[in-house]
C-alpha atoms as a PDB file:
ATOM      1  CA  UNK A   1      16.436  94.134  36.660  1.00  0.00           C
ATOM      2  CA  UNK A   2      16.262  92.096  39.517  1.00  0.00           C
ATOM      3  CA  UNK A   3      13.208  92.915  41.215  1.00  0.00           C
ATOM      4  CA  UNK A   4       9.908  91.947  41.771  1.00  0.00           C
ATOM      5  CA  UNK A   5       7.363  94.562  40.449  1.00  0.00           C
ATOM      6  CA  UNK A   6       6.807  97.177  42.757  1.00  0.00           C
ATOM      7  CA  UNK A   7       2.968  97.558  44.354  1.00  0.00           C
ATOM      8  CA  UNK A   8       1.412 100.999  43.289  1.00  0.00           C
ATOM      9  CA  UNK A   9       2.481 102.773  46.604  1.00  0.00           C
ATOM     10  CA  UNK A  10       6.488 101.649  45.569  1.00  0.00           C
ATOM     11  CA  UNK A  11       5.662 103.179  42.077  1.00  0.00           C
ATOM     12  CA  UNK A  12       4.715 106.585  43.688  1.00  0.00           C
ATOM     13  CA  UNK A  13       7.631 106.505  46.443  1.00  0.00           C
ATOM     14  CA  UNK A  14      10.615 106.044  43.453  1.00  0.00           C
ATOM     15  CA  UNK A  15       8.623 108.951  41.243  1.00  0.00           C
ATOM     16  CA  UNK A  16       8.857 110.734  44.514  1.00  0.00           C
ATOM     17  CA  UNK A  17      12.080 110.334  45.299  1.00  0.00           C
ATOM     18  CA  UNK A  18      13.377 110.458  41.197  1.00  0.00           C
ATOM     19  CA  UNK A  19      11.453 113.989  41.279  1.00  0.00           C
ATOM     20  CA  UNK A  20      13.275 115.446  43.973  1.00  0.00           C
ATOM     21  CA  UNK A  21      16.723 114.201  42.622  1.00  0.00           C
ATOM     22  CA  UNK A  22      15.669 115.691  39.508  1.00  0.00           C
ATOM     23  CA  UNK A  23      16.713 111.820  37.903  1.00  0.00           C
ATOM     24  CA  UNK A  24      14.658 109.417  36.029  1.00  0.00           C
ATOM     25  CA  UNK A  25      13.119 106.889  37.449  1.00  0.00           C
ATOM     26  CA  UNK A  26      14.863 104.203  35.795  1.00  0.00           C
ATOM     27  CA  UNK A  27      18.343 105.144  37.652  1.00  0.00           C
ATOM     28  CA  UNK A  28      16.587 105.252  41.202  1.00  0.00           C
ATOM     29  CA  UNK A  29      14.989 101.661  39.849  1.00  0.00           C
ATOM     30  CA  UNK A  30      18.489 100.527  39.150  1.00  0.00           C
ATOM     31  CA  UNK A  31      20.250 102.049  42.164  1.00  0.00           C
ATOM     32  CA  UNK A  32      17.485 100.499  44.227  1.00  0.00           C
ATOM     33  CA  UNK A  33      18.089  97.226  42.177  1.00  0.00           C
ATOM     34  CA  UNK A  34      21.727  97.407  43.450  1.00  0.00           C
ATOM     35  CA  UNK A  35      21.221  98.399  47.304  1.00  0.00           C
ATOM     36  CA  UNK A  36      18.858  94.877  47.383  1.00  0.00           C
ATOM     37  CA  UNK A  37      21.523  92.913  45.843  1.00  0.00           C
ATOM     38  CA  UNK A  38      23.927  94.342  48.509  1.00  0.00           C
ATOM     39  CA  UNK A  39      21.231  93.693  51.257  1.00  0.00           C
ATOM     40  CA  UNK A  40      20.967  97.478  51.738  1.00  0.00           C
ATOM     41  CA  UNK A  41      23.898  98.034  53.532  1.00  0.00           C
ATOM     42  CA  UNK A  42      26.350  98.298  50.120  1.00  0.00           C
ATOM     43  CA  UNK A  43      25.830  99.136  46.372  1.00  0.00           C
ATOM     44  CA  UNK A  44      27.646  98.666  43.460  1.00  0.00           C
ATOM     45  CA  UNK A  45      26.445 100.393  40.343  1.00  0.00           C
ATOM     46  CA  UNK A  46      27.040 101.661  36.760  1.00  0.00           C
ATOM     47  CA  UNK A  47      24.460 103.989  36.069  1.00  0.00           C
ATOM     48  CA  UNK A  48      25.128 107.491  33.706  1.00  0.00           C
ATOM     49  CA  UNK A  49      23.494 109.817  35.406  1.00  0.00           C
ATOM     50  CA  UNK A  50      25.211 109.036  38.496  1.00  0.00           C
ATOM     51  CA  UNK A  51      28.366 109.030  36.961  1.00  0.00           C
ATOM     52  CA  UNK A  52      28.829 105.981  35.795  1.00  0.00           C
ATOM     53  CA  UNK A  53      30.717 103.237  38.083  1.00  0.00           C
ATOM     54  CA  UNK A  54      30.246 104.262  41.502  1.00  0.00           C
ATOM     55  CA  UNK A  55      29.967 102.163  44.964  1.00  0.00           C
ATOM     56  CA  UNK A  56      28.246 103.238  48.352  1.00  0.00           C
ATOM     57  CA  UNK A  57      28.725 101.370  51.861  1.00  0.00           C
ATOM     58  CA  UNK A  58      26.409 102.318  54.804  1.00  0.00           C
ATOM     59  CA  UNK A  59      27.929 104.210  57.299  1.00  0.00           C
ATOM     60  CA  UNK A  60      31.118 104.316  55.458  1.00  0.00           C
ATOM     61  CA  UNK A  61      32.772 106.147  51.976  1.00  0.00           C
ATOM     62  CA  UNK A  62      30.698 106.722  49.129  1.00  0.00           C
ATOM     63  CA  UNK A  63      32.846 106.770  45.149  1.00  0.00           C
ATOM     64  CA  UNK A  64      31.705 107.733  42.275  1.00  0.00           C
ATOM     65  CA  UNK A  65      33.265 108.155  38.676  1.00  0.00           C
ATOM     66  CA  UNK A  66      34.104 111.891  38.547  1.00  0.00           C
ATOM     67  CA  UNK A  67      36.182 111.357  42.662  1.00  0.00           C
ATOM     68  CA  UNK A  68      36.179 115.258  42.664  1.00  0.00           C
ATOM     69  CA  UNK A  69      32.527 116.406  42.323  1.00  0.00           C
ATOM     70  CA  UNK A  70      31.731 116.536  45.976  1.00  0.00           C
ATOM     71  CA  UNK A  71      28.095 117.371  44.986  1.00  0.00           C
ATOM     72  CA  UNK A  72      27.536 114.255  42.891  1.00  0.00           C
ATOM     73  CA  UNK A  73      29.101 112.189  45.588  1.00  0.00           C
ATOM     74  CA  UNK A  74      26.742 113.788  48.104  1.00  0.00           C
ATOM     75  CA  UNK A  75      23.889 113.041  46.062  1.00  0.00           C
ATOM     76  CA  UNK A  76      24.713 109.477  46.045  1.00  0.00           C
ATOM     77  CA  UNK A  77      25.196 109.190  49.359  1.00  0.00           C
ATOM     78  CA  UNK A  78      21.799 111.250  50.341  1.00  0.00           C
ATOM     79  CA  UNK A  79      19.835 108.801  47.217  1.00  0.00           C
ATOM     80  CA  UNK A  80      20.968 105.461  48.621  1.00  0.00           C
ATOM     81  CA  UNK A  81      20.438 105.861  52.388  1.00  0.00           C
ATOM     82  CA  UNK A  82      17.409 106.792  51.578  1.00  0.00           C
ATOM     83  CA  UNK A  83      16.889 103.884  49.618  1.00  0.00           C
ATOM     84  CA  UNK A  84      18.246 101.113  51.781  1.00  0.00           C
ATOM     85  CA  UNK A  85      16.106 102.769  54.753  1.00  0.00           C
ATOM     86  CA  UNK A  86      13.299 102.430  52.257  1.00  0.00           C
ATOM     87  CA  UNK A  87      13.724  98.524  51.440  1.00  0.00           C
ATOM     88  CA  UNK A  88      14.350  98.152  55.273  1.00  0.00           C
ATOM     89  CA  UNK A  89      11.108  99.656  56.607  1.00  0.00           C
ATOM     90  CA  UNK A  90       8.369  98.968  54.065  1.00  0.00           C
ATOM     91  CA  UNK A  91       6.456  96.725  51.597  1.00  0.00           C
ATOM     92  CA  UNK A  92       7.608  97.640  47.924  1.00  0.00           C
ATOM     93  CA  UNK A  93       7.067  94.496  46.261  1.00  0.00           C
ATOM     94  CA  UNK A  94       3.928  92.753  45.254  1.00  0.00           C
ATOM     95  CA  UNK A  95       2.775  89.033  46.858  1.00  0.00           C
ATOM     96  CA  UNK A  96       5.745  89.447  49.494  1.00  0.00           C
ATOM     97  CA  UNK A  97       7.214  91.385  52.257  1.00  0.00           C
ATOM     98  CA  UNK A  98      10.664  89.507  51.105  1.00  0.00           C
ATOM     99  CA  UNK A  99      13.161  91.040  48.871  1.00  0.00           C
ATOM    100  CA  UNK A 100      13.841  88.018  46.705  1.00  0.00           C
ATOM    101  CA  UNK A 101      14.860  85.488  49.042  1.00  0.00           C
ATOM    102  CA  UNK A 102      16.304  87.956  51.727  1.00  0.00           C
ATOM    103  CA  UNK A 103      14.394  88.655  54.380  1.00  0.00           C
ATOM    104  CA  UNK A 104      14.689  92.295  56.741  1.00  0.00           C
ATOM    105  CA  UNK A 105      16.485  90.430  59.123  1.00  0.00           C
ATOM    106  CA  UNK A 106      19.095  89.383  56.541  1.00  0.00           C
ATOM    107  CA  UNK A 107      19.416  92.171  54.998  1.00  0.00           C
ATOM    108  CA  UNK A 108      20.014  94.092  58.302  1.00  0.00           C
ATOM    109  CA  UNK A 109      22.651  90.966  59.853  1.00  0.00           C
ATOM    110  CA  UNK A 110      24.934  90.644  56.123  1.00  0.00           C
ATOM    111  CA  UNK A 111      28.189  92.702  56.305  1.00  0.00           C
ATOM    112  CA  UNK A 112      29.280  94.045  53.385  1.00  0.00           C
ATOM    113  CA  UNK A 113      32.759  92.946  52.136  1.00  0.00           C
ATOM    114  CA  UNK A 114      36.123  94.806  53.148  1.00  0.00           C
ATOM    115  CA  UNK A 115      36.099  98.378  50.699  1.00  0.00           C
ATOM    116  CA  UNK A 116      39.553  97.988  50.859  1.00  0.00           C
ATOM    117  CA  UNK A 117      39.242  95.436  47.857  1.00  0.00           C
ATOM    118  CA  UNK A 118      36.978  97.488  45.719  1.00  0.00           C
ATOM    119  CA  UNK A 119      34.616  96.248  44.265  1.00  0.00           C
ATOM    120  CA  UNK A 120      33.384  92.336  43.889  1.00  0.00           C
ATOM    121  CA  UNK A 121      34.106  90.824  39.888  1.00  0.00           C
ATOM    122  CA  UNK A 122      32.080  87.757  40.989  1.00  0.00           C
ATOM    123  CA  UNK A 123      29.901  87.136  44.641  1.00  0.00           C
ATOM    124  CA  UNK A 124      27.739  84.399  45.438  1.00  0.00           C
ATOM    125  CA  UNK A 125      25.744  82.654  47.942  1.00  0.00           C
ATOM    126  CA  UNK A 126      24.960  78.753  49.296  1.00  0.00           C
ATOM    127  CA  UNK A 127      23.595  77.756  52.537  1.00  0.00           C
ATOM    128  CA  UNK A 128      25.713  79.256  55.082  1.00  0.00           C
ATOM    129  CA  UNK A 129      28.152  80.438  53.120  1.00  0.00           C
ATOM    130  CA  UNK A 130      29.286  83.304  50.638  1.00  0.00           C
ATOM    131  CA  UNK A 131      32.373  84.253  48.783  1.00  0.00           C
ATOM    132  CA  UNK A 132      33.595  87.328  46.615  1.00  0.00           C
ATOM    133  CA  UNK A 133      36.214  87.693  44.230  1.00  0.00           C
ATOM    134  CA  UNK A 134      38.169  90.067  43.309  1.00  0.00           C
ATOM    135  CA  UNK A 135      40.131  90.520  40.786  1.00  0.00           C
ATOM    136  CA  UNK A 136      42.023  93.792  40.258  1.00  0.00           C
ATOM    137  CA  UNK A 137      43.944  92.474  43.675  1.00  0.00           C
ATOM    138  CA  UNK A 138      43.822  89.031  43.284  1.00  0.00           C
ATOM    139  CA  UNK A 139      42.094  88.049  46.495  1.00  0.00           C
ATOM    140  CA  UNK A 140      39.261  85.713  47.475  1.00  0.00           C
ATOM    141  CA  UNK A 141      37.514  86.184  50.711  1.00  0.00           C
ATOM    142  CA  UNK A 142      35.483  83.118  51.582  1.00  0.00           C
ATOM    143  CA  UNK A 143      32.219  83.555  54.603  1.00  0.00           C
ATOM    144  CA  UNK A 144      31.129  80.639  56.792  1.00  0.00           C
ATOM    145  CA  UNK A 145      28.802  81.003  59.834  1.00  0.00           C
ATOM    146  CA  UNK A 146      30.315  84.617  59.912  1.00  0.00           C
ATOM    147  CA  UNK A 147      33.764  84.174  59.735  1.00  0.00           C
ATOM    148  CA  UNK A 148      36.162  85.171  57.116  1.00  0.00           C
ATOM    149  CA  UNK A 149      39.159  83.957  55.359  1.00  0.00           C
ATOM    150  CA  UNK A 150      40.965  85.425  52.768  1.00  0.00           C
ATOM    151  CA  UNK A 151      42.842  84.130  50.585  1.00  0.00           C
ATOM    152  CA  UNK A 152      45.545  84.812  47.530  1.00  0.00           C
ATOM    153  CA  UNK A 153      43.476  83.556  44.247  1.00  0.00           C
ATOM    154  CA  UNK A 154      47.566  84.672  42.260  1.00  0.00           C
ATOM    155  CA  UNK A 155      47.286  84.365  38.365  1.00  0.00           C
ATOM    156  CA  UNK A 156      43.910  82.004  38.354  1.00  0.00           C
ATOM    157  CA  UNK A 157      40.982  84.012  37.244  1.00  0.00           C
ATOM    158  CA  UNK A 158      37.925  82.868  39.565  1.00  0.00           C
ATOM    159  CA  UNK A 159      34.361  82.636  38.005  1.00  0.00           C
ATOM    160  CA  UNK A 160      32.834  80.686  40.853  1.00  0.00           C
ATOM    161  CA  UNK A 161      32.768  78.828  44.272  1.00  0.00           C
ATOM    162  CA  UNK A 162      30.944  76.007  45.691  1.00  0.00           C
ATOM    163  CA  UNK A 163      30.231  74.379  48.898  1.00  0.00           C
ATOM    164  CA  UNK A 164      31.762  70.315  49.029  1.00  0.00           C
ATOM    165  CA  UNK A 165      29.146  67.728  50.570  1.00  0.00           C
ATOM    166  CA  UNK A 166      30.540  66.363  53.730  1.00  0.00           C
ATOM    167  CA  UNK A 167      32.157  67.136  56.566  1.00  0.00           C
ATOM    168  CA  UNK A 168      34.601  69.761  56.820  1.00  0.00           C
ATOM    169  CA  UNK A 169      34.915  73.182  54.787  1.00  0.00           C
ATOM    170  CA  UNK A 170      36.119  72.192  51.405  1.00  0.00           C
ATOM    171  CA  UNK A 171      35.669  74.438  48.505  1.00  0.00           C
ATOM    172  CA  UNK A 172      35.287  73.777  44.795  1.00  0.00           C
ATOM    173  CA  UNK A 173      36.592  76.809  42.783  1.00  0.00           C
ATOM    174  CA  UNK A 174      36.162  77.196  39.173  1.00  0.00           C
ATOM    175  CA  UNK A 175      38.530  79.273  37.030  1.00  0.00           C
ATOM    176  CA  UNK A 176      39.198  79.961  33.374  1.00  0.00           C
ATOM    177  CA  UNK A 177      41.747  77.382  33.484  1.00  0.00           C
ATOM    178  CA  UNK A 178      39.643  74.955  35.085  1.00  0.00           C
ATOM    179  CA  UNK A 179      38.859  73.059  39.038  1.00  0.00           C
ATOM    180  CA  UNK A 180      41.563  75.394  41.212  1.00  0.00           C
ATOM    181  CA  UNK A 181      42.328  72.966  44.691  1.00  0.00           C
ATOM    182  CA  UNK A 182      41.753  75.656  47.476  1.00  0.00           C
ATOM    183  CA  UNK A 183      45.023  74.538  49.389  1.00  0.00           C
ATOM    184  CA  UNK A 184      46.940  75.546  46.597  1.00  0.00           C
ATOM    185  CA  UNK A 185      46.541  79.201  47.304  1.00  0.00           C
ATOM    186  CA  UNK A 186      48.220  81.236  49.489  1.00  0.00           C
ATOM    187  CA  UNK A 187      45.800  81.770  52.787  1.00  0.00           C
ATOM    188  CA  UNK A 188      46.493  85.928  53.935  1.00  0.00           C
ATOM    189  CA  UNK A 189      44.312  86.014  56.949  1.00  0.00           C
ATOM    190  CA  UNK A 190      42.196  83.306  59.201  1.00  0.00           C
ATOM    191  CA  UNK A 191      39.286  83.999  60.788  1.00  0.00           C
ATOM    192  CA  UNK A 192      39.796  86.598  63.612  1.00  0.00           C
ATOM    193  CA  UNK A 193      42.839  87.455  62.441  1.00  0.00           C
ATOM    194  CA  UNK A 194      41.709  90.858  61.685  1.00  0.00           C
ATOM    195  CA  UNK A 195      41.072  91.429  65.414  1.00  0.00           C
ATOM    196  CA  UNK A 196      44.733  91.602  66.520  1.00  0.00           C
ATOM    197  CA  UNK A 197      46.406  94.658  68.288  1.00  0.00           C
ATOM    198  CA  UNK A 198      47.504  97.442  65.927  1.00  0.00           C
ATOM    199  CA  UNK A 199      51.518  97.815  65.918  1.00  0.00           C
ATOM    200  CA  UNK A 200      51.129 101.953  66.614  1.00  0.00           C
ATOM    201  CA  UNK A 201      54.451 102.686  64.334  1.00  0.00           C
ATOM    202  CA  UNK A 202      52.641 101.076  61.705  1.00  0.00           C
ATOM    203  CA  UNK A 203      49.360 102.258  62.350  1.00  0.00           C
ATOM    204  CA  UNK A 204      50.604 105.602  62.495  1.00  0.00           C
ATOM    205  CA  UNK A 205      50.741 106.689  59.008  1.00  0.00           C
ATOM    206  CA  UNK A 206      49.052 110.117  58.975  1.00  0.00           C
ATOM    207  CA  UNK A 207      51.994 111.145  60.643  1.00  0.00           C
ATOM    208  CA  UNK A 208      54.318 113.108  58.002  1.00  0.00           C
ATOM    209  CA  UNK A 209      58.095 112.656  58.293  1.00  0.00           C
ATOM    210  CA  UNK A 210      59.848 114.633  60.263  1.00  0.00           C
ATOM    211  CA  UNK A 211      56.464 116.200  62.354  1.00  0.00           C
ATOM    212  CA  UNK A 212      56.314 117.331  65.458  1.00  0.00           C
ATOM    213  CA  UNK A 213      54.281 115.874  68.288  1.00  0.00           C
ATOM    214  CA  UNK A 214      51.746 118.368  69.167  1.00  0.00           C
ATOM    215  CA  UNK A 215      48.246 119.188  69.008  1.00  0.00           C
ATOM    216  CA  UNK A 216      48.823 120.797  65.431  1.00  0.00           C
ATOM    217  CA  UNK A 217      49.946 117.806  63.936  1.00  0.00           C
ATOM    218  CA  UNK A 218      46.367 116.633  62.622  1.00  0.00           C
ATOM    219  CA  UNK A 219      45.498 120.304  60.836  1.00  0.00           C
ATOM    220  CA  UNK A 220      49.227 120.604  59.307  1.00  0.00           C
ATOM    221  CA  UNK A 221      48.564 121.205  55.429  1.00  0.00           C
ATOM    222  CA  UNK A 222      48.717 117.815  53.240  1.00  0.00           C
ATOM    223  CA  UNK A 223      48.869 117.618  49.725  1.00  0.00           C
ATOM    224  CA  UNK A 224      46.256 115.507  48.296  1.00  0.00           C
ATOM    225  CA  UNK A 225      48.988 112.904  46.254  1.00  0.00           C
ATOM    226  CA  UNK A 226      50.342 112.246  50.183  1.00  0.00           C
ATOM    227  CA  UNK A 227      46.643 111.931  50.949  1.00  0.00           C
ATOM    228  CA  UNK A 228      45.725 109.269  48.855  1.00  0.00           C
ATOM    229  CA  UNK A 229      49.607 107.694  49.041  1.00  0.00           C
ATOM    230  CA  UNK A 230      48.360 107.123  52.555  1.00  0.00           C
ATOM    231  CA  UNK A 231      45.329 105.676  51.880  1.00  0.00           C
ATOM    232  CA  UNK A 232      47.072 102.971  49.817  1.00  0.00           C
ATOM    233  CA  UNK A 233      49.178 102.291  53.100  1.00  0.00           C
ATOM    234  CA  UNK A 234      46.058 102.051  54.664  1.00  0.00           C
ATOM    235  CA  UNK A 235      44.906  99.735  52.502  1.00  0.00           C
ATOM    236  CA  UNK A 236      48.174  97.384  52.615  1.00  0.00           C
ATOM    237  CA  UNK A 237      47.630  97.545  56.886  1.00  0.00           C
ATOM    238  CA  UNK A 238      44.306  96.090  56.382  1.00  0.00           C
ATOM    239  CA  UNK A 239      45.134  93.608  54.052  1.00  0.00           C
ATOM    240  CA  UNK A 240      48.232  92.012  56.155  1.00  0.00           C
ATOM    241  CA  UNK A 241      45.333  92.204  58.853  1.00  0.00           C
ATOM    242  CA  UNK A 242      47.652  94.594  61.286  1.00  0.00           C
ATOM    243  CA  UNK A 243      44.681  97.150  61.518  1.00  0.00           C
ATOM    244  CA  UNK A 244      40.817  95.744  61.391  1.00  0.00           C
ATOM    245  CA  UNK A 245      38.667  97.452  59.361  1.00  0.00           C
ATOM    246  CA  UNK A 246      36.885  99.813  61.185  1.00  0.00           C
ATOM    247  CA  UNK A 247      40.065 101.240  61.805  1.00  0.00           C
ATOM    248  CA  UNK A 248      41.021 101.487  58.254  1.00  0.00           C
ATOM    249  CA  UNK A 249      37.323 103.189  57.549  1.00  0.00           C
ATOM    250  CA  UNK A 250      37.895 105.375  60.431  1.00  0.00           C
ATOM    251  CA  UNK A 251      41.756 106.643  59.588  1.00  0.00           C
ATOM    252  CA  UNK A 252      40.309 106.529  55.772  1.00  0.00           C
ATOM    253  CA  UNK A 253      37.690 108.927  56.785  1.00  0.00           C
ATOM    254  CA  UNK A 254      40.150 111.406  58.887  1.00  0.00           C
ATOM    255  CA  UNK A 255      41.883 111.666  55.468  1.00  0.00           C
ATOM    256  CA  UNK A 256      39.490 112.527  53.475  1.00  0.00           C
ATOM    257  CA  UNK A 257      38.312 115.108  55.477  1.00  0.00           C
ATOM    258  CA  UNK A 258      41.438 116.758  54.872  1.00  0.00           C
ATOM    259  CA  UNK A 259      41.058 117.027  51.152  1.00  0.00           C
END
C-alpha cells in the first residue's frame, strides 16, 4: 500500500465500514488505497472479494468482474462513494491533513480520464502536467494546464512520459523499443475538440433500424448484444470526438438502464 498509516479514529471508521460490508478490512484498505490514487473521484482495483478487476468513476458507471451481478456492482458503487466522501471530508492520516502530496482541493479539481478507454496500463504526473496510457486501444491522452490531447501511441508500447525543459510542450516518451518522437504519432483530438456540435444522425444510435418516431421508441424491447453493440458505437463517437463525454456517459447510462 500506498498510504500513510491511518490515526486511530481512521482505524475505527474502515472496521466500521468493513463490518457493515461484511468484508475484511484489508479490501476496504486497498479500495481506499485506490480511490486516493484516483484523487477520489475514480478507482481502479483488483481485489477478490470484490470480484477481482473492477473500476468505479464518481457520478458515472461502476464495472466489476462478474458484469451481471447487479448486487456486487451495487456494493461497489455504495463502498467507494462512501470512501472518496470519506478522504474528502476528514483527517485519516497521521502528521498530515494531505493525502500524499494531494491536497482536498486537488483531489476535488482532477478529472478522471475518458471511461471510454478503460482502464490506464501506465499514468503519471509532473508539474502541470499528466498523461495515461492505454494500451488495449492504443491511445495516449496527454494533460497540460487542463487541456487534453490525445493521441494514437500505434504498435509502440508506452512505459512512460516526461516533461522537456524549455519552452514549448515537448514530450519525451519512453517505449519498449526505446525514445518514441511525439510528432511521429498520429494526433486524434486537440484540445477542445471534444466540445464540437454532435452530428444528430450520428449521435442517434439508440435508434433501432427501421423504428418509428414516437414516444414509444425509448421503452421498445432491446436485446442486450444490440445493447452493448451500441455502446461500442458510443464509444467510437467519443473517440473521433463527434460526441463529448458527458454525452457518451449520459447515452451510456440510458442503455444500461435498459438491460
Amino acid at each position: 500500500m500506498n498510504m500513510k498509516s491511518l490515526t486511530k479514529e481512521g482505524e475505527k471508521k474502515i472496521e466500521d465500514i468493513a463490518a457493515r460490508y461484511e468484508l475484511s478490512q484489508d479490501s476496504v484498505k486497498s479500495l481506499l488505497d485506490a480511490i486516493i490514487q484516483g484523487n477520489a473521484s475514480m478507482a481502479q482495483f483488483n481485489i477478490p472479494e470484490l470480484g477481482g478487476h473492477g473500476q468505479w468513476m464518481k457520478g458515472g458507471m461502476t464495472m466489476v468482474g462478474d458484469m451481471s451481478n447487479r448486487s456486487l456492482k451495487i456494493t461497489v458503487d455504495a463502498l467507494c462513494t462512501e470512501l472518496a466522501t470519506l478522504v474528502t471530508t476528514e483527517i485519516l492520516f497521521e502528521k498530515s491533513e494531505k493525502l500524499d502530496s494531494l491536497d482536498k482541493t486537488e483531489i476535488k479539481s482532477a478529472k478522471p480520464w475518458p471511461s471510454v478507454f478503460g482502464t490506464p496500463t501506465t499514468s503519471g504526473s509532473q508539474n502541470n502536467f499528466r498523461y495515461a496510457y492505454f494500451a488495449q486501444v492504443h491511445r495516449l491522452i496527454i494533460e497540460k494546464d487542463g487541456t487534453r490531447s490525445i493521441y494514437d501511441t500505434k504498435h509502440h508500447q508506452i512505459s512512460g512520459v516526461s516533461q522537456q525543459q524549455g519552452s514549448g510542450q515537448s514530450f519525451v516518451l519512453s517505449s519498449h523499443d526505446g525514445p518514441v518522437d511525439i510528432s511521429s504519432l498520429t494526433l486524434i483530438s486537440e484540445p477542445g475538440t471534444l466540445e464540437q456540435p454532435t452530428p444528430e444522425l450520428q449521435y442517434d444510435v439508440v435508434k433501432s433500424s427501421g423504428a418509428k418516431e414516437d414516444n414509444t421508441r425509448q421503452s421498445a424491447p432491446i436485446s442486450e448484444d444490440d445493447i452493448f453493440a451500441k455502446i461500442e458505437k458510443l464509444s467510437g463517437l467519443y473517440e473521433k470526438g463527434h460526441i463529448t463525454e458527458e454525452e457518451y456517459k449520459t447515452k451510456k447510462s440510458e442503455l444500461l438502464a435498459r438491460l
